[in-house]
Protein backbone atom coordinates (compact mmCIF):
# COMPACT_ATOMS: atom_id res chain seq x y z
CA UNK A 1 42.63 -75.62 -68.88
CA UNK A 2 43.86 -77.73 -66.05
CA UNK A 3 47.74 -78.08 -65.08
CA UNK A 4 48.94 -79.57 -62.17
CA UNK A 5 51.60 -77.16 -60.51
CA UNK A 6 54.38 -79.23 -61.57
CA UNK A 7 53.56 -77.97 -64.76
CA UNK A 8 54.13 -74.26 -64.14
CA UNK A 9 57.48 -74.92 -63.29
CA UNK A 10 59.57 -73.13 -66.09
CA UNK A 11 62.32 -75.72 -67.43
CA UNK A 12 65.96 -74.59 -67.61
CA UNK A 13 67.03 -72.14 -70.68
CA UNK A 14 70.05 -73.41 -71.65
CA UNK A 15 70.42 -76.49 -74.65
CA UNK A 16 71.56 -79.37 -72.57
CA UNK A 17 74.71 -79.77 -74.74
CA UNK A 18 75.69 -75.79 -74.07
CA UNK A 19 76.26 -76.06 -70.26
CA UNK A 20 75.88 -78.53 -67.55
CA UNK A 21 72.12 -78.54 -65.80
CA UNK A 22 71.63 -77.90 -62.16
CA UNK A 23 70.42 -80.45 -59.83
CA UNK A 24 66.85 -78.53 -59.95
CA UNK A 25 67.33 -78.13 -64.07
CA UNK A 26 68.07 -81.95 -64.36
CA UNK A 27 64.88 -83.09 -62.11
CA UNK A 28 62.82 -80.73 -63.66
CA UNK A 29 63.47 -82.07 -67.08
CA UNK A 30 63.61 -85.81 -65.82
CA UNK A 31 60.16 -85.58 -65.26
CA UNK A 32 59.04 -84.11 -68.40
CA UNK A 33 61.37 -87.04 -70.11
CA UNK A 34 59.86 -89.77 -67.90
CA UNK A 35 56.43 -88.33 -68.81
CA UNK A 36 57.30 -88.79 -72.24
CA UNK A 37 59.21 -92.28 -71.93
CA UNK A 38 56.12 -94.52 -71.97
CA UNK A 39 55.03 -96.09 -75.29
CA UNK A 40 51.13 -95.38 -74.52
CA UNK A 41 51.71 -91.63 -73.39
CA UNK A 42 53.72 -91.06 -76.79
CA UNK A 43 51.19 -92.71 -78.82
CA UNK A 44 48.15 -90.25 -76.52
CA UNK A 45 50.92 -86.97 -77.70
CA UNK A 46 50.92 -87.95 -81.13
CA UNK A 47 47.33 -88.70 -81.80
CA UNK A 48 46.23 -85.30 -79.87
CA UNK A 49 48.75 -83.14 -81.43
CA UNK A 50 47.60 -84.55 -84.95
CA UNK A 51 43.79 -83.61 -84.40
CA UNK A 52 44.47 -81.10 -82.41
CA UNK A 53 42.71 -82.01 -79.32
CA UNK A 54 41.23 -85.14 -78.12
CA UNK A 55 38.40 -86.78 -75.86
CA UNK A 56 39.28 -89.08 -73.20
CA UNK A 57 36.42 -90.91 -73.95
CA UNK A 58 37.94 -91.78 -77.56
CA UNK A 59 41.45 -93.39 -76.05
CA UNK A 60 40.61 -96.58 -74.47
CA UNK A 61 39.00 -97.68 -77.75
CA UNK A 62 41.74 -96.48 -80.16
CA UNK A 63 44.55 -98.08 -77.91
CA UNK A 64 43.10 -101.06 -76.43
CA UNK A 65 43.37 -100.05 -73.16
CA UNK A 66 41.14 -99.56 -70.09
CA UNK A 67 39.55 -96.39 -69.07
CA UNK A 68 41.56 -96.14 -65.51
CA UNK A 69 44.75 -97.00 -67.71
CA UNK A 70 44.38 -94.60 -70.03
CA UNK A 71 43.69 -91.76 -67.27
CA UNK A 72 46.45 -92.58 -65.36
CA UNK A 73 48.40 -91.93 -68.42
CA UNK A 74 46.60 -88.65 -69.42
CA UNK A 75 47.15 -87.50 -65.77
CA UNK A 76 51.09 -87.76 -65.92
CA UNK A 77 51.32 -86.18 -69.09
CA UNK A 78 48.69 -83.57 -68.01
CA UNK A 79 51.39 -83.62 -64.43
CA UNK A 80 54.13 -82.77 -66.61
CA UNK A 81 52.90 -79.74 -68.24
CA UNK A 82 52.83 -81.92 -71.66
CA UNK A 83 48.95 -82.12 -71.81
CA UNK A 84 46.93 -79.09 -70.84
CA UNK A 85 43.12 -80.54 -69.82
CA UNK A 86 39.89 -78.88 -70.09
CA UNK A 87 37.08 -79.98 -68.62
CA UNK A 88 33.48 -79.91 -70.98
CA UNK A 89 30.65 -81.62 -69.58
CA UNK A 90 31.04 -85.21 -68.19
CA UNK A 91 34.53 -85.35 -70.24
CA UNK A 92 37.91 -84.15 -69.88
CA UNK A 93 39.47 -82.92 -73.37
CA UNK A 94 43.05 -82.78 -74.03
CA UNK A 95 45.45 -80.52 -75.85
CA UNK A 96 48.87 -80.44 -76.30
CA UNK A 97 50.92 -77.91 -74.79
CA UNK A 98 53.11 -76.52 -77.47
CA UNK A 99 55.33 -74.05 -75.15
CA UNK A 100 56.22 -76.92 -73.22
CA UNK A 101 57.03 -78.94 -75.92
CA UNK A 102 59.22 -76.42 -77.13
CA UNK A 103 61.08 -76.20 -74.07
CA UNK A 104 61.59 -79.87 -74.10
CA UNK A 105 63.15 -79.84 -77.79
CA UNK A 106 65.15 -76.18 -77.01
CA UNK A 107 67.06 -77.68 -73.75
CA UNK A 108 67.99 -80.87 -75.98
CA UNK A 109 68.93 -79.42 -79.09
């Protein structure tokens, strides 16, 4: 699988209510948040994690949106550490990364 090394980046340990973040710990999980705050990337989460993986040849179809639109969305989320991408052939198939997910939901809650 493909991750962009953005990705490998650990996120802080600590629930954000617990402590206050760093400066690195805040960045780090702005741009997992920002990743995540787009209508079109939640929607790409949501129908992955329910089949378990998906085809980026099935998105623009399903959403309504172009190929290169749909990519650059795939490619943020895949930048984030979100998506975890695996290339088969002449497409790229997506998964969703449940340890950084995780993360995500232990630093907020």
């Amino acid at each position: 699988m493909e991750t962009s090394p953005l990705a490998l980046e650990p996120l802080c340990c600590s629930p954000i209510l617990s402590a206050p973040l760093s400066d690195d710990d805040a960045a780090a999980l702005a741009h997992v948040l920002k990743a995540l705050a787009d209508p079109i990337r939640i929607k790409l989460v949501s129908i992955i994690a329910a089949a378990g993986e998906g085809c980026a040849c099935d998105f623009p179809k399903m959403l309504g949106k172009s190929q290169p639109t749909i990519s650059h969305h795939l490619r943020q989320l895949v930048d984030a550490g979100i998506l975890e991408r695996e290339q088969r052939g002449k497409w790229a198939w997506y998964t969703v990364s449940d340890e950084r997910l995780a993360e995500v939901c232990s630093i907020l809650c």
